[in-house]
PDB file of N, CA and C in Angstrom:
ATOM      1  N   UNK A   1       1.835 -22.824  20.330  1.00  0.00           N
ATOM      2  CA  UNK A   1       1.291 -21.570  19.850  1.00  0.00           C
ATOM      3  C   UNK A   1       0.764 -21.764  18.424  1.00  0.00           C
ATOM      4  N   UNK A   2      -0.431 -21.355  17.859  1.00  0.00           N
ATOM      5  CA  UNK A   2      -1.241 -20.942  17.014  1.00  0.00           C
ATOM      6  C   UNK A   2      -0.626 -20.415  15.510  1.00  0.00           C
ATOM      7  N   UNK A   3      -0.174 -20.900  14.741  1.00  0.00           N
ATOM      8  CA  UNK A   3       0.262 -20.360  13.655  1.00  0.00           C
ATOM      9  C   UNK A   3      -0.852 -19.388  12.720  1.00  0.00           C
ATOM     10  N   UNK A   4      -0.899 -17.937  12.295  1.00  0.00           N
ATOM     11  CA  UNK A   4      -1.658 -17.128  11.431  1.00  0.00           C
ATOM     12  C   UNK A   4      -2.001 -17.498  10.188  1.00  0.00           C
ATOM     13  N   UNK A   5      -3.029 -17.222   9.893  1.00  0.00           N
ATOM     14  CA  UNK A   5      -3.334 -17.793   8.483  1.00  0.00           C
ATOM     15  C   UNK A   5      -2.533 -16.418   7.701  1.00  0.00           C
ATOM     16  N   UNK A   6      -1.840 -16.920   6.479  1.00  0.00           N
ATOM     17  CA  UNK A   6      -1.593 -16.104   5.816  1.00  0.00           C
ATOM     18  C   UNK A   6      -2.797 -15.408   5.020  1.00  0.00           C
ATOM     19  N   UNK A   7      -2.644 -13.766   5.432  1.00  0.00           N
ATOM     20  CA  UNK A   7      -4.316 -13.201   4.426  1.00  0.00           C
ATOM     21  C   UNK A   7      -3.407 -12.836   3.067  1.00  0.00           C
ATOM     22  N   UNK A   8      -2.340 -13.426   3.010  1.00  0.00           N
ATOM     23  CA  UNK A   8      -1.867 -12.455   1.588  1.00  0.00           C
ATOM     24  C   UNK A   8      -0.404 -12.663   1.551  1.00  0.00           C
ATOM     25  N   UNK A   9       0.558 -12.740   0.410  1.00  0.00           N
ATOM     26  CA  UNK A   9       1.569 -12.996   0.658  1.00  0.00           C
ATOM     27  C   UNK A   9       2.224 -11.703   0.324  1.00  0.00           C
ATOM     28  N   UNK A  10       1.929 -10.754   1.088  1.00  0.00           N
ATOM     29  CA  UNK A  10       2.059  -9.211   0.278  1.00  0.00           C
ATOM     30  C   UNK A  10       1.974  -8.225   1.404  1.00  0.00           C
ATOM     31  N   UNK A  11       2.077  -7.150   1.063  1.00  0.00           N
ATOM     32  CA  UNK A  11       1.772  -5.812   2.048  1.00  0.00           C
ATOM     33  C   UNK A  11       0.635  -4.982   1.952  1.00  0.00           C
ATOM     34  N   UNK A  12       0.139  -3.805   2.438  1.00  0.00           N
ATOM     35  CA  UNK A  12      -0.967  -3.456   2.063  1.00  0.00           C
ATOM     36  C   UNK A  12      -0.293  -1.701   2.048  1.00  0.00           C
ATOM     37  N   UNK A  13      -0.396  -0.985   1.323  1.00  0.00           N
ATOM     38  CA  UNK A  13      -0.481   0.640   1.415  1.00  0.00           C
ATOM     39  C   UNK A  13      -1.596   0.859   2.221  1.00  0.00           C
ATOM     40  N   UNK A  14      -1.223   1.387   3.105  1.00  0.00           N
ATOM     41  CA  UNK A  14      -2.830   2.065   3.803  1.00  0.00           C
ATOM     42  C   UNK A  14      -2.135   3.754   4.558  1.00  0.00           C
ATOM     43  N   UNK A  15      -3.212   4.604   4.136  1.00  0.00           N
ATOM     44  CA  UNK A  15      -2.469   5.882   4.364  1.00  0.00           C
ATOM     45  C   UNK A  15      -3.668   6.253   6.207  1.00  0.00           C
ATOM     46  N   UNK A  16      -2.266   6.102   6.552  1.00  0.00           N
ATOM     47  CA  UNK A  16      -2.915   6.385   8.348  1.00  0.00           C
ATOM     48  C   UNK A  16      -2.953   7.690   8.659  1.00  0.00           C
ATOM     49  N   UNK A  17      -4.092   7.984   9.056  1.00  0.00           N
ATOM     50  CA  UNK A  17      -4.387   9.303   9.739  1.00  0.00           C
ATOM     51  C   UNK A  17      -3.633   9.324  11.492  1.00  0.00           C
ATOM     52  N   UNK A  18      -3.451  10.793  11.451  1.00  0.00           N
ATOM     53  CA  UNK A  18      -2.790  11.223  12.746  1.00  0.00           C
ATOM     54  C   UNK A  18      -3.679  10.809  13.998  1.00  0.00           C
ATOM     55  N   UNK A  19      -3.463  10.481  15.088  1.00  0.00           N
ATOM     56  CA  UNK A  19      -3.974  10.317  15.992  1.00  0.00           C
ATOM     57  C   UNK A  19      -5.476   9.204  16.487  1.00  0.00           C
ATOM     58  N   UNK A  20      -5.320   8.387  15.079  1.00  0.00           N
ATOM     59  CA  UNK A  20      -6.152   7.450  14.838  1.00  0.00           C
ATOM     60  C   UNK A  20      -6.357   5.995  15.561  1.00  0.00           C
ATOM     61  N   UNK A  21      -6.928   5.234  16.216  1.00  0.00           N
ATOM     62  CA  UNK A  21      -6.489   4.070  16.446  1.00  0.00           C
ATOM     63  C   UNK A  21      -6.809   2.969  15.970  1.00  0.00           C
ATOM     64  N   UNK A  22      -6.025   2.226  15.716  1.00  0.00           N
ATOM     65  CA  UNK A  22      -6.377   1.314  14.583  1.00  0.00           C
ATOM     66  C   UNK A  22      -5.929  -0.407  15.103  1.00  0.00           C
ATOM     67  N   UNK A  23      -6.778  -1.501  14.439  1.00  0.00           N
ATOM     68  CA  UNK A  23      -6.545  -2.540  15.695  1.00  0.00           C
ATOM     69  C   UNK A  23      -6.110  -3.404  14.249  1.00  0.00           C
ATOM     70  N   UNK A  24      -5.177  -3.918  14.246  1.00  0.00           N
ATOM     71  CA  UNK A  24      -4.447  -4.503  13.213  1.00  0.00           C
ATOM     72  C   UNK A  24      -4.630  -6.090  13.159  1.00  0.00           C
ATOM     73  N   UNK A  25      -4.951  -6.689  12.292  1.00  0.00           N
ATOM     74  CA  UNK A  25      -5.371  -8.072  12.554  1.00  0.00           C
ATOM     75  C   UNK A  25      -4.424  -9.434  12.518  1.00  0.00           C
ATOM     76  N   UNK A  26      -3.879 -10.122  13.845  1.00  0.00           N
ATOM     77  CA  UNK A  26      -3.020 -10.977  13.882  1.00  0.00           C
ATOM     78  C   UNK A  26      -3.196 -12.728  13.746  1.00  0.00           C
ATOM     79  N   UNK A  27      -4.513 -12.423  12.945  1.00  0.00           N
ATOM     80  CA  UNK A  27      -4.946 -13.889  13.194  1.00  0.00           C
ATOM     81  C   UNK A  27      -4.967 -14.368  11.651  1.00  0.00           C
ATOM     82  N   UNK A  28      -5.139 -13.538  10.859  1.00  0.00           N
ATOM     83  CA  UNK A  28      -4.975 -13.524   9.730  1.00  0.00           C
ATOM     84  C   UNK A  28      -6.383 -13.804   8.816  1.00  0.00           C
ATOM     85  N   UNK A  29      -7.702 -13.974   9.527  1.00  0.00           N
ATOM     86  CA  UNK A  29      -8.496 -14.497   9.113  1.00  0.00           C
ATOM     87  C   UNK A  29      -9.475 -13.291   8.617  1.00  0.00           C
ATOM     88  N   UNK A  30      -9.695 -12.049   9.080  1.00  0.00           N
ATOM     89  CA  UNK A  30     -10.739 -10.974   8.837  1.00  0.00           C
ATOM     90  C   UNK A  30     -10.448 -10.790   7.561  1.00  0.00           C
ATOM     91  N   UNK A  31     -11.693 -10.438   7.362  1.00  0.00           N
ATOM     92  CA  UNK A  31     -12.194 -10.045   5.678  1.00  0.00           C
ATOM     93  C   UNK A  31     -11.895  -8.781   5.570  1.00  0.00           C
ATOM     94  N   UNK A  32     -11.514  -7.757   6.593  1.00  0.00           N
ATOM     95  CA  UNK A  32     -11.240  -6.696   6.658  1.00  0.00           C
ATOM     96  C   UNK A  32      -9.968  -6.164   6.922  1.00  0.00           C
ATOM     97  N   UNK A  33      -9.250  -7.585   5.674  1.00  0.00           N
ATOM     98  CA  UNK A  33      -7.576  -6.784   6.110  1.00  0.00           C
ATOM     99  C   UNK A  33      -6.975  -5.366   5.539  1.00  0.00           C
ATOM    100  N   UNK A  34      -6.098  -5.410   6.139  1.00  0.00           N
ATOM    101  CA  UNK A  34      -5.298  -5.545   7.538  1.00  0.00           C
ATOM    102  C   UNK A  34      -5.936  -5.431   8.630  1.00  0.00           C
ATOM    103  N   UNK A  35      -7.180  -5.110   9.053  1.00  0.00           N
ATOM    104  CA  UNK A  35      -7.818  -4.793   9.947  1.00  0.00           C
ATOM    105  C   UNK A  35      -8.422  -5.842  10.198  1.00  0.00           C
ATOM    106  N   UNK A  36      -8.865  -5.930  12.018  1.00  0.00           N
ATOM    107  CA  UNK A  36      -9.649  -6.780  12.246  1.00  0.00           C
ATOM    108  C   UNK A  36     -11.135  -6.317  12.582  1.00  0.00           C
ATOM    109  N   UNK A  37     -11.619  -7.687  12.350  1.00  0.00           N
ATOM    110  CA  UNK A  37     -13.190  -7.678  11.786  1.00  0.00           C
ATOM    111  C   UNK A  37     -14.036  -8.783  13.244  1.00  0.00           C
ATOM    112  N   UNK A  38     -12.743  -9.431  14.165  1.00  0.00           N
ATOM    113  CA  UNK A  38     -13.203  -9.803  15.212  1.00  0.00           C
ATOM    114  C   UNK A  38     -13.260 -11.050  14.886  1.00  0.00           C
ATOM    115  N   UNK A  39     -12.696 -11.805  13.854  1.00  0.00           N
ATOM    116  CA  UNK A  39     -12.576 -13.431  12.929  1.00  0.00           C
ATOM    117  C   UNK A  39     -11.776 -14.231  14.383  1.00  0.00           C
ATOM    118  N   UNK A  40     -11.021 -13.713  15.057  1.00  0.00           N
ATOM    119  CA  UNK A  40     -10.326 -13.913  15.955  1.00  0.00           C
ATOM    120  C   UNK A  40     -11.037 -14.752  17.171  1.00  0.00           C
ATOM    121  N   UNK A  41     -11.879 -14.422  17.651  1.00  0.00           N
ATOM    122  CA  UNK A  41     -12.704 -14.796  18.494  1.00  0.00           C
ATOM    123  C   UNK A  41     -12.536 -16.062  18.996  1.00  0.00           C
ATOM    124  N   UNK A  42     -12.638 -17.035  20.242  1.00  0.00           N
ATOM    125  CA  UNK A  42     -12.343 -18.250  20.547  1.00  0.00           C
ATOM    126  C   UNK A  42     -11.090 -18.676  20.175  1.00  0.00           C
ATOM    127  N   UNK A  43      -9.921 -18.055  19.844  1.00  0.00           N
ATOM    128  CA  UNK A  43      -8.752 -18.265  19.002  1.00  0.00           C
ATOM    129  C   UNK A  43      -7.728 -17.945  20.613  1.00  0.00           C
ATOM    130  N   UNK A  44      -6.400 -18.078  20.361  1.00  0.00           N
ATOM    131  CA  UNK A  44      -5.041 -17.034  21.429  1.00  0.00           C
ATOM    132  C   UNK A  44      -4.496 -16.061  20.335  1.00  0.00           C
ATOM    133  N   UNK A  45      -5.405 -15.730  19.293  1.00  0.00           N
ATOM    134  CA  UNK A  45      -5.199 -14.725  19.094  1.00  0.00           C
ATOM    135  C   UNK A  45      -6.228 -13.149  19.129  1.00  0.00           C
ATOM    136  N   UNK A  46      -5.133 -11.995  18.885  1.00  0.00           N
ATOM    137  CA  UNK A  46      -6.309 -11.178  19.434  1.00  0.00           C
ATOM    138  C   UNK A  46      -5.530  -9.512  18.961  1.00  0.00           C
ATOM    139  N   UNK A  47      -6.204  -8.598  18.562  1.00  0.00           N
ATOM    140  CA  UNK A  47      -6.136  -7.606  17.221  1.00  0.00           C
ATOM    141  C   UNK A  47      -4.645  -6.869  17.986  1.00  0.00           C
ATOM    142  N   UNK A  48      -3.736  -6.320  17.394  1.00  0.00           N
ATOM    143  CA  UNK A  48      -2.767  -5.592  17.839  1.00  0.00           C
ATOM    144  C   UNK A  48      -3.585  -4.001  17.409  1.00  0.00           C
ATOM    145  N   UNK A  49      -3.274  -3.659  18.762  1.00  0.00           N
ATOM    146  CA  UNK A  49      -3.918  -2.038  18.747  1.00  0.00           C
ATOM    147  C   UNK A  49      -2.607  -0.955  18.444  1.00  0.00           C
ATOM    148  N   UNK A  50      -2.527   0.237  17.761  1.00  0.00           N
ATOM    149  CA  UNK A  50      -2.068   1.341  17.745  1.00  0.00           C
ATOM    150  C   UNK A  50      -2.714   2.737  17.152  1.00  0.00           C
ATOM    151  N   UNK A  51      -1.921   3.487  17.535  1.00  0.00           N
ATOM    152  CA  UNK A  51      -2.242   4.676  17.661  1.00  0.00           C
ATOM    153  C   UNK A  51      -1.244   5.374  16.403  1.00  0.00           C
ATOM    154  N   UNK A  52      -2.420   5.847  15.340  1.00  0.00           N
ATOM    155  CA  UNK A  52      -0.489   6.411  14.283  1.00  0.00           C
ATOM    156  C   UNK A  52      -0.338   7.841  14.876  1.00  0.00           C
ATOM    157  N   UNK A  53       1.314   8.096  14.904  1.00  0.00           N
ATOM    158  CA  UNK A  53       1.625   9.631  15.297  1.00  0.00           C
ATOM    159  C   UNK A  53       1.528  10.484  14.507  1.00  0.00           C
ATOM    160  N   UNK A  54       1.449   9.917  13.093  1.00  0.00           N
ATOM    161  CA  UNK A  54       1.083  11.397  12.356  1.00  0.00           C
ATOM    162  C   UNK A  54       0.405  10.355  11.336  1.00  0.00           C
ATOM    163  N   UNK A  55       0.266  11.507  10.061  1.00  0.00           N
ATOM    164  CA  UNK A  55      -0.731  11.207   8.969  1.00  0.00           C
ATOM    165  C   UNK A  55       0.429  10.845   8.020  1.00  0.00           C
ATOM    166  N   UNK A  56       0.108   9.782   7.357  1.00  0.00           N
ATOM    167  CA  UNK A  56       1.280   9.284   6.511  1.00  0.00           C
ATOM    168  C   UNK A  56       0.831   7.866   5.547  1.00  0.00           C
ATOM    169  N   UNK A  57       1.838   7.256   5.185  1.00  0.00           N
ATOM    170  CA  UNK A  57       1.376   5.934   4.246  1.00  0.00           C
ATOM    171  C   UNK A  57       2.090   4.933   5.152  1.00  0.00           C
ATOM    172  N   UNK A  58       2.016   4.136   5.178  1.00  0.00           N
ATOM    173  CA  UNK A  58       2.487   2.784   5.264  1.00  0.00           C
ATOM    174  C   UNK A  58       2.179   1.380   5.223  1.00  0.00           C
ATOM    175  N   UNK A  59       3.526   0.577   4.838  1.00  0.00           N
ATOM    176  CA  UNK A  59       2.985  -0.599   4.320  1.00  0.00           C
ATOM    177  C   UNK A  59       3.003  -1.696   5.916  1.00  0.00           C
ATOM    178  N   UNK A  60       1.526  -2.575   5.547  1.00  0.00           N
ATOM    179  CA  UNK A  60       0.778  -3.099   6.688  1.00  0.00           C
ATOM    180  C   UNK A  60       0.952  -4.697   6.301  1.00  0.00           C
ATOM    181  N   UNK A  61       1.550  -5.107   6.805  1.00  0.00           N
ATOM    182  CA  UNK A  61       2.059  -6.578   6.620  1.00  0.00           C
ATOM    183  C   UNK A  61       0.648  -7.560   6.706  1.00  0.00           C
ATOM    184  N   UNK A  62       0.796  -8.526   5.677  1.00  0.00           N
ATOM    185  CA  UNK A  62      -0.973  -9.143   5.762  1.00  0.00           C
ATOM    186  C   UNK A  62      -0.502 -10.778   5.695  1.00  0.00           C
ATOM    187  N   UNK A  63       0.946 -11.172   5.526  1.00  0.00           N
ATOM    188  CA  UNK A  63       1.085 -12.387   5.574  1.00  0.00           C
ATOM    189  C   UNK A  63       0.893 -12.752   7.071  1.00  0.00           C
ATOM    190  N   UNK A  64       1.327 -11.817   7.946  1.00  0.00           N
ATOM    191  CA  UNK A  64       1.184 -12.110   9.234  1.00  0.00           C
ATOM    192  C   UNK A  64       2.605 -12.417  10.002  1.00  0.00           C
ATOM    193  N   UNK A  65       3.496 -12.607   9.568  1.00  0.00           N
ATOM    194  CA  UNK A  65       4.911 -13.447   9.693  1.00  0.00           C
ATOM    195  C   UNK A  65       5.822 -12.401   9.894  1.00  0.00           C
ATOM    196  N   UNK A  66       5.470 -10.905  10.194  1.00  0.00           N
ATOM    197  CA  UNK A  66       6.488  -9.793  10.151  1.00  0.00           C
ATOM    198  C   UNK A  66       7.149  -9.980  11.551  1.00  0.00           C
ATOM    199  N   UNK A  67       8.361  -9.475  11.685  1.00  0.00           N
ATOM    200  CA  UNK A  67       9.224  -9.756  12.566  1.00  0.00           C
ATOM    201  C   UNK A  67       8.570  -8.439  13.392  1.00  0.00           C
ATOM    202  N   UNK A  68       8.158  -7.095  12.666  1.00  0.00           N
ATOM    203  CA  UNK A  68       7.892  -6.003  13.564  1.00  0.00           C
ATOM    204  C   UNK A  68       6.196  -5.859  12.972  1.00  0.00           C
ATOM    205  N   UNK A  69       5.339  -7.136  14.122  1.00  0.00           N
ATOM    206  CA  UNK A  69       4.033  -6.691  13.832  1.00  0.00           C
ATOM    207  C   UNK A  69       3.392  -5.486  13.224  1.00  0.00           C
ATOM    208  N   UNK A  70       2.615  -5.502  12.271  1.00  0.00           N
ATOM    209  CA  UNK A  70       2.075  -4.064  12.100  1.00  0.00           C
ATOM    210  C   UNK A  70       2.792  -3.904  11.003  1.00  0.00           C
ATOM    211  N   UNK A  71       3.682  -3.400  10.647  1.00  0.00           N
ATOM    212  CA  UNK A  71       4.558  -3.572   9.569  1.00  0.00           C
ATOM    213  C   UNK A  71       5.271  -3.882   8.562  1.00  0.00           C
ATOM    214  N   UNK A  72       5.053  -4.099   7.416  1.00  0.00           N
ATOM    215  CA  UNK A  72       5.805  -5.438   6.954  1.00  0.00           C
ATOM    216  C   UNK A  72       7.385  -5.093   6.401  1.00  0.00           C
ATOM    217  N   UNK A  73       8.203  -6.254   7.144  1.00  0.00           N
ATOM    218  CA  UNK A  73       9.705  -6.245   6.630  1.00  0.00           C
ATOM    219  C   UNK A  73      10.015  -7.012   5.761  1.00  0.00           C
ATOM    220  N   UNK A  74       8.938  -7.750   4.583  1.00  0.00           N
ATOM    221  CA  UNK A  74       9.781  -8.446   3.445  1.00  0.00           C
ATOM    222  C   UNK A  74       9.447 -10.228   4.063  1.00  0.00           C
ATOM    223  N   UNK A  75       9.124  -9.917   4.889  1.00  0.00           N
ATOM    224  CA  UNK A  75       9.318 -11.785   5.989  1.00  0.00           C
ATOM    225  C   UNK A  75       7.784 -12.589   4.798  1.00  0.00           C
ATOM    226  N   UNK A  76       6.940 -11.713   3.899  1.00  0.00           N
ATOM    227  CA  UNK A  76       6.512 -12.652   2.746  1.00  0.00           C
ATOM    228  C   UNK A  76       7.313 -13.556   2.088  1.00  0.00           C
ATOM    229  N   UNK A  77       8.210 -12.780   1.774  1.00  0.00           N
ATOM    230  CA  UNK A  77       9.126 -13.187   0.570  1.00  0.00           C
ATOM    231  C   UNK A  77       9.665 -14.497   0.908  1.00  0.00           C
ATOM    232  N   UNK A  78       9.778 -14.981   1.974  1.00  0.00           N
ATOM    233  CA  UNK A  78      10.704 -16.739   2.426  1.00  0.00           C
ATOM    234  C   UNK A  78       9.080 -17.305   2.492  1.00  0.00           C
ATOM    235  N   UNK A  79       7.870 -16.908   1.955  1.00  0.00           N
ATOM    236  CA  UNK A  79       6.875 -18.023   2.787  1.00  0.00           C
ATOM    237  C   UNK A  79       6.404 -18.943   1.063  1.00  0.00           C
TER     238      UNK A  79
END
């Protein structure tokens, strides 16, 4: 399996709108992080999709290495 490029050894604030869908980038390569920009392409990797339930902030993991995709739990901090 394919190891992610780290886009950042950090998190991102991004304030998510309710009912939005948003395709989160697991390859680590889009210029449009946290988001993907489609850098992925010809890769086994490929954008994690969600849907936020409400309107809110949260932090968007960009090293790539989060234990709960989408999210970041700190899993920068050992890289």
């Amino acid at each position: 399996m394919a190891k992610p490029t780290i886009a950042a050894k950090s998190s991102m604030r991004i304030e998510l709108e309710a009912g939005k869908t948003y395709a989160w980038c697991s390859c680590g390569d889009s210029s449009n992080q946290p988001f993907c920009d489609g850098s992925h392409k010809g890769t086994e990797f490929a954008p994690i999709m969600f849907t936020a339930d409400k309107t809110k902030k949260a932090s968007l993991c960009l090293c790539k290495h989060s234990a709960n995709p989408i999210f970041c739990d700190g899993s920068h901090k050992a890289l």
